[in-house]
N, C-alpha and C. Protein backbone atom coordinates (compact mmCIF):
# COMPACT_ATOMS: atom_id res chain seq x y z
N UNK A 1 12.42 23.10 16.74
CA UNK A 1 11.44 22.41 15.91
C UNK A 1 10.55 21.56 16.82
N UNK A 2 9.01 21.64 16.68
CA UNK A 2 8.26 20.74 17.40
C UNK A 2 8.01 19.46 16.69
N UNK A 3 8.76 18.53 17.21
CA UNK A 3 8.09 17.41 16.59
C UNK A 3 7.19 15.74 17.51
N UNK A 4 6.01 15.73 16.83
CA UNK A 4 5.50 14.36 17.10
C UNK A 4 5.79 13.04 16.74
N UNK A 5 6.37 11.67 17.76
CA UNK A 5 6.86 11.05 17.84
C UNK A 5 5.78 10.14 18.25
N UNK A 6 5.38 9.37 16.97
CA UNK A 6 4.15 8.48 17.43
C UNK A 6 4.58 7.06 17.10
N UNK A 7 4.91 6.28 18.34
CA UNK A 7 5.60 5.04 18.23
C UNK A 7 4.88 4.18 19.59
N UNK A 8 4.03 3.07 19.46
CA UNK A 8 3.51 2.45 20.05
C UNK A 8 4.43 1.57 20.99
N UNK A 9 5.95 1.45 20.81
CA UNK A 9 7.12 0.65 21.26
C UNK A 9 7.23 1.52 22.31
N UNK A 10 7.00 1.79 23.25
CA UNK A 10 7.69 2.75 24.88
C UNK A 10 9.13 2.80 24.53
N UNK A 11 9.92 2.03 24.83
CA UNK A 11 11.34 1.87 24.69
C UNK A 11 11.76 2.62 23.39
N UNK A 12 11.36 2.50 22.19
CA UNK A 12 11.78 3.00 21.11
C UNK A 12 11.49 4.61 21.27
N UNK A 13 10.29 4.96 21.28
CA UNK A 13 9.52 6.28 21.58
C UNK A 13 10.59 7.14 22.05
N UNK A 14 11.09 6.38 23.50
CA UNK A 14 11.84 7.12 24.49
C UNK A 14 13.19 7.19 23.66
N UNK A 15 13.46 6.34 23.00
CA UNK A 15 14.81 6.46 22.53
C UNK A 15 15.45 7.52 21.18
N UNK A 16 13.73 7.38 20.36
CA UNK A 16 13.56 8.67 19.81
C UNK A 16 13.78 10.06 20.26
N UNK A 17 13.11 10.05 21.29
CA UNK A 17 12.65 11.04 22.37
C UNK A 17 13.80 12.04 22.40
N UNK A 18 14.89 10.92 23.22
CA UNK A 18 16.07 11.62 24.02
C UNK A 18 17.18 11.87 22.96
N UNK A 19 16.95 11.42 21.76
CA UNK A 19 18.08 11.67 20.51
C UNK A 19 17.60 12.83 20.08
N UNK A 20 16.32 13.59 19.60
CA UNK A 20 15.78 14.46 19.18
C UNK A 20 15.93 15.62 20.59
N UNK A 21 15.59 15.04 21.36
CA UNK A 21 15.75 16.55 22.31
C UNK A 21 17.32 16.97 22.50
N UNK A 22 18.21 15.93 22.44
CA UNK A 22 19.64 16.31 22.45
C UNK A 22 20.01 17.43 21.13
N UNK A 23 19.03 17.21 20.28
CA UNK A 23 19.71 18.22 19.24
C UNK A 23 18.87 19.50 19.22
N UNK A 24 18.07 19.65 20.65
CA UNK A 24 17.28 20.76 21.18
C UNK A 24 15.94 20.99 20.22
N UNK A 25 15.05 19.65 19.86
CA UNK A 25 14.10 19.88 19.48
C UNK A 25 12.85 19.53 20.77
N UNK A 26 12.08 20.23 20.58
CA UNK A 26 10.97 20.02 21.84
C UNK A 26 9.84 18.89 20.82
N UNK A 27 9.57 17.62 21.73
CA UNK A 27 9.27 16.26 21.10
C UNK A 27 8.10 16.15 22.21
N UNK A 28 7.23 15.30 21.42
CA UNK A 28 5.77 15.33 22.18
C UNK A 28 5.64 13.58 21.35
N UNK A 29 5.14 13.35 22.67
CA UNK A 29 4.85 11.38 22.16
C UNK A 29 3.42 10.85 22.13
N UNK A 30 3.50 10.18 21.33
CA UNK A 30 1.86 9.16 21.74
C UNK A 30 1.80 8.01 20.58
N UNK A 31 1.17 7.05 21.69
CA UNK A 31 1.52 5.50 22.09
C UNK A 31 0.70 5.08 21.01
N UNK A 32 -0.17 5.71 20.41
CA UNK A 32 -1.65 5.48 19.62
C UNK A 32 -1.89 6.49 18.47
N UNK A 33 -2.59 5.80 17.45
CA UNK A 33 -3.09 6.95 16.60
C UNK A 33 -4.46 7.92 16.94
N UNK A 34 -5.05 7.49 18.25
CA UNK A 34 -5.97 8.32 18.58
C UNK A 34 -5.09 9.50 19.27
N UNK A 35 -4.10 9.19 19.89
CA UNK A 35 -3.70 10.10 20.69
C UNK A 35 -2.81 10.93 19.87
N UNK A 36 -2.84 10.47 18.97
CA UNK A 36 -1.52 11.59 17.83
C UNK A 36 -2.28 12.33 17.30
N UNK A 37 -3.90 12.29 16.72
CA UNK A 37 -4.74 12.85 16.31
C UNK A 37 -5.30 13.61 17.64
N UNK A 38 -5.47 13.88 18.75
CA UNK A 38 -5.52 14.58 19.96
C UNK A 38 -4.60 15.60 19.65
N UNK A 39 -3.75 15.10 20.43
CA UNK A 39 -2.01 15.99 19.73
C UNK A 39 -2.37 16.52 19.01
N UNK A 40 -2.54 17.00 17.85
CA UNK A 40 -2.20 17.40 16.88
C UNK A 40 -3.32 18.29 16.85
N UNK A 41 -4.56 18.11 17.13
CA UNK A 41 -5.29 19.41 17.35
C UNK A 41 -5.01 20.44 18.60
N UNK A 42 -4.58 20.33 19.12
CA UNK A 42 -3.75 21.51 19.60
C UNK A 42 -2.91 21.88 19.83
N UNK A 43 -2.14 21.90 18.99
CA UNK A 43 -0.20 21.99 19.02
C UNK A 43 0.00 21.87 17.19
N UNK A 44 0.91 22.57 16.73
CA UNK A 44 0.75 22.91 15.01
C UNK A 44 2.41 21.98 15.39
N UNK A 45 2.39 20.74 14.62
CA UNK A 45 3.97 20.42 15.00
C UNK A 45 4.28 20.25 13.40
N UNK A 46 5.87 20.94 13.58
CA UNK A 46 7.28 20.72 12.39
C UNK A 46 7.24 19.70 11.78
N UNK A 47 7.36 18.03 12.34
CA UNK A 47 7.20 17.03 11.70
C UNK A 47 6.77 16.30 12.57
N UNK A 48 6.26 15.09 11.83
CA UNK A 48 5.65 13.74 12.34
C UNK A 48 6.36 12.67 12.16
N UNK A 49 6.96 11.68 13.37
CA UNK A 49 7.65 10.68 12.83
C UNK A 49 6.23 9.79 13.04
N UNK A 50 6.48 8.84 11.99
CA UNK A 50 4.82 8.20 12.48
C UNK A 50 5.01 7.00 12.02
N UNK A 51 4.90 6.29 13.28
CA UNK A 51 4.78 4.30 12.93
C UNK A 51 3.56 4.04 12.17
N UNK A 52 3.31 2.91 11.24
CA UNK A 52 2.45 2.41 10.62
C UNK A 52 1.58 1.50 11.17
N UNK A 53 2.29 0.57 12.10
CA UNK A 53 1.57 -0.23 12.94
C UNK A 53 0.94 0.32 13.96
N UNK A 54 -0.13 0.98 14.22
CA UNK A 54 -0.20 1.75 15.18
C UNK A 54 -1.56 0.84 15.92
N UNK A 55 -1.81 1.00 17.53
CA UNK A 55 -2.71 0.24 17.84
C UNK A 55 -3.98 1.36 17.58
N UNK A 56 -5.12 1.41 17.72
CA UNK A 56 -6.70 2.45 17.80
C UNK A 56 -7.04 2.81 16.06
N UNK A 57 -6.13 3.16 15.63
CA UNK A 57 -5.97 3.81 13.84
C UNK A 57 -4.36 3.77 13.59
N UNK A 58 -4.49 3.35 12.52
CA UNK A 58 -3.15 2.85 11.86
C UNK A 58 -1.92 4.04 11.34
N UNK A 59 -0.85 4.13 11.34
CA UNK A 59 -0.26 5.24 10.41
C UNK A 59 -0.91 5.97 9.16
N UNK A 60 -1.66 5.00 8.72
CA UNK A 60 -1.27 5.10 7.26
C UNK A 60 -3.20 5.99 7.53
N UNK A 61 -4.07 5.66 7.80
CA UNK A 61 -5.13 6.42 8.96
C UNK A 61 -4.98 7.63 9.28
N UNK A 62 -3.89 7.97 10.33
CA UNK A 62 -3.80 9.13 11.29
C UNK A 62 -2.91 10.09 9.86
N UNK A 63 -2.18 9.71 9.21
CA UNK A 63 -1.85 10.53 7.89
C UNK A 63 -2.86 11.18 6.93
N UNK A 64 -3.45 9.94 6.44
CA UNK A 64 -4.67 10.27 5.80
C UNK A 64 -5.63 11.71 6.53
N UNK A 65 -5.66 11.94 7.58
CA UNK A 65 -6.75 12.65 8.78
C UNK A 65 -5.76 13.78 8.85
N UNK A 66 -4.73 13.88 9.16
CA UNK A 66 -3.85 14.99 9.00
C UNK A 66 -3.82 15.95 7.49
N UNK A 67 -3.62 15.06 6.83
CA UNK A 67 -4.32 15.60 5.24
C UNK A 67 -5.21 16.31 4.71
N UNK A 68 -6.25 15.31 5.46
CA UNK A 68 -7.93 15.97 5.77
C UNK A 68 -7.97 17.23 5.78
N UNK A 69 -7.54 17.55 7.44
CA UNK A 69 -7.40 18.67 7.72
C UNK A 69 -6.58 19.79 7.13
N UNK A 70 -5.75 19.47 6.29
CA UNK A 70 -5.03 20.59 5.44
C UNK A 70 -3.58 20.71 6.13
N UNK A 71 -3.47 19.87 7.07
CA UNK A 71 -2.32 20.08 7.77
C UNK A 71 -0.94 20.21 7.08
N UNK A 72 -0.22 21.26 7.09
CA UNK A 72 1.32 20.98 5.41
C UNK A 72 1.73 20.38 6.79
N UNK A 73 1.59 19.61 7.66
CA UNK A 73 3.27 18.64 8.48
C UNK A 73 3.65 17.67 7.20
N UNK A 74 5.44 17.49 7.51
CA UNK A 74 5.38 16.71 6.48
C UNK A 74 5.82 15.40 7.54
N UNK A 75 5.49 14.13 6.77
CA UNK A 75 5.74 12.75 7.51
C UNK A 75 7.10 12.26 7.32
């Protein structure tokens, strides 16, 4: 399963990171909601874990824009 892990916390991110790849999912990160919206146009990912507090555009933002686009990820 590909999943995006958008958590502005480094430490947390990573800690996400290495729990999800242990159960052999391939995990892609970003620090920002600009950069999750990057991501996400080129790479079709399984799920989105997605912080709300986000620094550039907010969770609740980069969801909305995923929507937009027709994207079925679910959050």
């Amino acid at each position: 399963m590909k999943i995006l892990v958008v958590e502005d916390e480094k430490g947390m991110a990573q800690v996400l990171r290495r729990g999800l790849e242990e159960d052999n999912h391939a995990v892609s990160l970003a620090h920002d909601g600009p950069s999750a919206l990057s991501l996400a146009q080129d790479t079709q990912f399984d799920l989105v874990l997605l912080d709300v507090m986000l620094p550039g555009i907010n969770g609740i933002q980069v969801a909305r824009r995923f929507r937009e686009r027709q994207q079925g990820t679910p959050f």
